[in-house]
N, C-alpha and C. Protein backbone atom coordinates (compact mmCIF):
# COMPACT_ATOMS: atom_id res chain seq x y z
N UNK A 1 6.95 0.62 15.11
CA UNK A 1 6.91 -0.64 14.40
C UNK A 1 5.92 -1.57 15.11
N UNK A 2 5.39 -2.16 14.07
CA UNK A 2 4.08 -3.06 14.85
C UNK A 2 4.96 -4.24 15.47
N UNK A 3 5.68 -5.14 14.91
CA UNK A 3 6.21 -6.27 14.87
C UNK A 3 6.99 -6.27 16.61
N UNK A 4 7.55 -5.27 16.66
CA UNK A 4 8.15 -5.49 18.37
C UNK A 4 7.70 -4.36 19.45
N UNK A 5 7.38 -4.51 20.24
CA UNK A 5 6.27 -3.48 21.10
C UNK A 5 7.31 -2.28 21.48
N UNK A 6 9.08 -3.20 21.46
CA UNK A 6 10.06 -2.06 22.13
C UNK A 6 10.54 -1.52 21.28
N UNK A 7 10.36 -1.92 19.76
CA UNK A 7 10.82 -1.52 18.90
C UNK A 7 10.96 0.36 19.09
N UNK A 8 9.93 1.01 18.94
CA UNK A 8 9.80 2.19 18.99
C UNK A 8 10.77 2.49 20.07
N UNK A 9 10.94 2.45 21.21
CA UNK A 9 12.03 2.64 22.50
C UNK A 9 13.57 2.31 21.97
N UNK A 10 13.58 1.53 20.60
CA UNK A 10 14.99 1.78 20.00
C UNK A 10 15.33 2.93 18.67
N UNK A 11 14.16 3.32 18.82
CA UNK A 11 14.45 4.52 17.46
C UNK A 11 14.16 5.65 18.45
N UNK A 12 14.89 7.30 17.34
CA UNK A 12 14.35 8.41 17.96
C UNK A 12 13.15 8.77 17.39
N UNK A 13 12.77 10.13 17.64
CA UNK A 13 11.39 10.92 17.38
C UNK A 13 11.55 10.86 15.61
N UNK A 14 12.58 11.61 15.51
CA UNK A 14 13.08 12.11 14.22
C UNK A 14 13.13 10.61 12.97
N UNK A 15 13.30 9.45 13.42
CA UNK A 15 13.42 8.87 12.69
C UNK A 15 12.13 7.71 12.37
N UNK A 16 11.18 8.21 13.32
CA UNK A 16 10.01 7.83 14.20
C UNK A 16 9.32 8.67 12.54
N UNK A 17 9.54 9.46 12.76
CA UNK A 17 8.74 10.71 12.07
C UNK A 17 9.01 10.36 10.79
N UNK A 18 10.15 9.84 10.12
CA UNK A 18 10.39 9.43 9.01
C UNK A 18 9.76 8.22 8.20
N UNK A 19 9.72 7.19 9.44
CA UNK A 19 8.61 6.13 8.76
C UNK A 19 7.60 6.67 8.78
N UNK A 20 6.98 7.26 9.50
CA UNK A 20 5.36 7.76 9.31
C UNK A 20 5.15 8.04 7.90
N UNK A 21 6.02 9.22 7.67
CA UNK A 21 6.08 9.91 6.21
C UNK A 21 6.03 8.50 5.32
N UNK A 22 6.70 8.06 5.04
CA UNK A 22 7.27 6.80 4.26
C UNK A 22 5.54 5.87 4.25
N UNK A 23 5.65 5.75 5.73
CA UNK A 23 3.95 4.43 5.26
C UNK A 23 2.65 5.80 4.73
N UNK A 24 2.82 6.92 5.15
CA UNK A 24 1.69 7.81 4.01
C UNK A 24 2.34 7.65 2.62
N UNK A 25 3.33 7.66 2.48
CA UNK A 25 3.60 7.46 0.84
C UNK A 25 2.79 6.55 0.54
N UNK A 26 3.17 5.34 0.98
CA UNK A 26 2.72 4.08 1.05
C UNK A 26 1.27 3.80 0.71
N UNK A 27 0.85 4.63 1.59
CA UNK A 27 -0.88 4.43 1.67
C UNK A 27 -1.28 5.21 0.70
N UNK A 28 -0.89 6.21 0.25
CA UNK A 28 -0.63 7.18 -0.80
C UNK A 28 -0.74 6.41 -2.09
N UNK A 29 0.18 5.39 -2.46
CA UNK A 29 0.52 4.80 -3.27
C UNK A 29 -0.42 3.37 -3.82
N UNK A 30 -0.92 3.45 -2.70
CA UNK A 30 -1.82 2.28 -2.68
C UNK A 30 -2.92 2.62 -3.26
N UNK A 31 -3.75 3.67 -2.34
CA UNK A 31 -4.67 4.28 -2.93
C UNK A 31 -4.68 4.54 -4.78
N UNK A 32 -3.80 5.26 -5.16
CA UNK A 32 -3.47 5.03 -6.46
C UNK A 32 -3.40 3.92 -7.33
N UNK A 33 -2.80 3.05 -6.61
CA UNK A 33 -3.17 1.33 -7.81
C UNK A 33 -4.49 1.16 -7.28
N UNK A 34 -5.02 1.27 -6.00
CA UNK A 34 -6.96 1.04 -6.11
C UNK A 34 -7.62 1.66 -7.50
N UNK A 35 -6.90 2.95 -7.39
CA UNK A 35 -8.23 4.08 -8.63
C UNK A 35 -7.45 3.32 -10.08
N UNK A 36 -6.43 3.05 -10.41
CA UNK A 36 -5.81 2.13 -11.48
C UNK A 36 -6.68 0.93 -11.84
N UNK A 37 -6.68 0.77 -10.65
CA UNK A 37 -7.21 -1.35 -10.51
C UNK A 37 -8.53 -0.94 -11.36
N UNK A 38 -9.70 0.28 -10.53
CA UNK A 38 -10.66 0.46 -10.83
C UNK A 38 -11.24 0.46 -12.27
N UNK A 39 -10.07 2.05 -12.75
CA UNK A 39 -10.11 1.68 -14.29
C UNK A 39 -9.78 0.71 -15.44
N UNK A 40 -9.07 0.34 -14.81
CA UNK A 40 -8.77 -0.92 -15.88
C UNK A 40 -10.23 -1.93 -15.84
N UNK A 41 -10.81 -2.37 -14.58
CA UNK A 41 -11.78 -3.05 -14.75
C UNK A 41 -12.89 -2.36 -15.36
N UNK A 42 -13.08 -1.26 -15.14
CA UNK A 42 -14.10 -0.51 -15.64
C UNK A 42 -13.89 -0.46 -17.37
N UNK A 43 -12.92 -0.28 -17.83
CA UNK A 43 -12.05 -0.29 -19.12
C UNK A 43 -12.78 -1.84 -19.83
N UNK A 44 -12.32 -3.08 -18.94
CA UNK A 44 -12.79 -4.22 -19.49
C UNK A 44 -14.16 -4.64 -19.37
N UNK A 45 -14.99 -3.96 -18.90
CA UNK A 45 -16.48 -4.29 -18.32
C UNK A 45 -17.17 -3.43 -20.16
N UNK A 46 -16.58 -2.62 -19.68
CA UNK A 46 -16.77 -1.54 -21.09
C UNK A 46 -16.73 -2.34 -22.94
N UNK A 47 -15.54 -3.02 -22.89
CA UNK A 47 -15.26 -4.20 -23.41
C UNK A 47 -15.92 -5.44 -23.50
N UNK A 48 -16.73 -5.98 -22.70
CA UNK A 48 -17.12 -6.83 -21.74
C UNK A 48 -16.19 -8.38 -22.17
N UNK A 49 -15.25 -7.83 -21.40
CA UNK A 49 -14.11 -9.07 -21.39
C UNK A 49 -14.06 -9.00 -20.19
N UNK A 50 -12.90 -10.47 -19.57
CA UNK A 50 -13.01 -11.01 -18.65
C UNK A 50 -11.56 -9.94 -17.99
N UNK A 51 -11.57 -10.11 -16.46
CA UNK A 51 -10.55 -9.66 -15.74
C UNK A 51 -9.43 -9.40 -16.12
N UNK A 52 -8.96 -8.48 -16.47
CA UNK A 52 -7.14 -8.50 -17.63
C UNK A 52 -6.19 -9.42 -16.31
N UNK A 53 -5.46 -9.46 -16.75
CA UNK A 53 -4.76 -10.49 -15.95
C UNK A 53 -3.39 -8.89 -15.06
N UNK A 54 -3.76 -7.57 -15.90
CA UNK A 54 -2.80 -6.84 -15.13
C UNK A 54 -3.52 -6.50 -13.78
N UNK A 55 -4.95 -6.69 -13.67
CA UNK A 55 -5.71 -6.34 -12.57
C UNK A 55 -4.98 -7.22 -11.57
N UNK A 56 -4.69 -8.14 -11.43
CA UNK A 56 -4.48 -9.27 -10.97
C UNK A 56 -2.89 -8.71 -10.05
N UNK A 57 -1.48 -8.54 -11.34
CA UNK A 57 -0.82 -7.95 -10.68
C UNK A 57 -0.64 -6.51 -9.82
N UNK A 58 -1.32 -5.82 -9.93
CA UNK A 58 -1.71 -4.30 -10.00
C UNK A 58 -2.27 -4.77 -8.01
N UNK A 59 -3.31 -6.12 -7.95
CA UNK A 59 -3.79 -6.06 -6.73
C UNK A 59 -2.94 -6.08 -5.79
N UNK A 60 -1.70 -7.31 -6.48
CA UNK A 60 -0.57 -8.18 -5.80
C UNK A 60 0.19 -7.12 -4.96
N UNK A 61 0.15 -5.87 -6.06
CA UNK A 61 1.26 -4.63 -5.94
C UNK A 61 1.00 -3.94 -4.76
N UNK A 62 -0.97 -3.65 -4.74
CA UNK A 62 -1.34 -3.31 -3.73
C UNK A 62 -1.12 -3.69 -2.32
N UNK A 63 -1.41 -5.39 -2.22
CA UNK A 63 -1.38 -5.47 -1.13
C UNK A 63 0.17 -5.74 -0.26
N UNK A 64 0.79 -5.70 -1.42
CA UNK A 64 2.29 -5.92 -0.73
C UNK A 64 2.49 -4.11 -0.23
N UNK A 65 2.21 -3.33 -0.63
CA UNK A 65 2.63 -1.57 -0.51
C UNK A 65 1.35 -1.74 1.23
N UNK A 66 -0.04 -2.07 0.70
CA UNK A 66 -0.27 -2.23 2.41
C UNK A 66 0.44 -2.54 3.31
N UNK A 67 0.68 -3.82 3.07
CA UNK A 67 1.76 -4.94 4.12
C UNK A 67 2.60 -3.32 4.69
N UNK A 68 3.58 -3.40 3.59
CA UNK A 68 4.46 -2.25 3.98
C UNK A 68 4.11 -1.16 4.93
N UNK A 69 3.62 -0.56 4.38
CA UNK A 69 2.72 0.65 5.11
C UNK A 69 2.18 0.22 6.53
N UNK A 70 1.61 -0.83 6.52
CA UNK A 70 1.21 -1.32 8.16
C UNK A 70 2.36 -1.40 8.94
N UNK A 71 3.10 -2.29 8.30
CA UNK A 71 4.73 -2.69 9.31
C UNK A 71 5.58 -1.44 9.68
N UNK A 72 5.30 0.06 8.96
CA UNK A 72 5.98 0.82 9.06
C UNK A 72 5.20 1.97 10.17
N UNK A 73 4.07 1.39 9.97
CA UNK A 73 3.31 2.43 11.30
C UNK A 73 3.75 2.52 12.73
N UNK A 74 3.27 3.38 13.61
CA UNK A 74 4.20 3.22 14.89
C UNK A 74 2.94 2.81 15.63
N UNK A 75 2.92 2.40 16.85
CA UNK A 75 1.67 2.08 17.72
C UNK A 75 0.81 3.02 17.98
């Protein structure tokens, strides 16, 4: 865990190993609303309309699943 340096010294390996998995989902997941975000803009450029307003939430989505994914990394 980023947030407390001893944090890690209160978990085991095994459960150590479990967030890892969890923030690759994460990053996993993220990556996926990027190539989303992409098409949709590409979708409205195509159109040539302005920014859909789901781009907007779709980013929100993103950067909260980052957040996540960072806080869940180990040092």
């Amino acid at each position: 865990m980023k947030n407390d340096g001893d944090m890690n010294d209160q978990i085991d390996a095994s459960t150590r190993r479990r967030l890892a998995e969890i923030a690759a989902q994460l990053e996993s997941i993220s990556a996926s609303l990027d190539e989303i975000s992409f098409d949709v803009l590409r979708e409205a450029s195509e159109r040539k309309s302005a920014r859909p307003d789901i781009d907007r939430t779709i980013t929100q989505a993103r950067r909260a699943i980052e957040k996540a994914a960072h806080l869940l990394q180990s040092d």
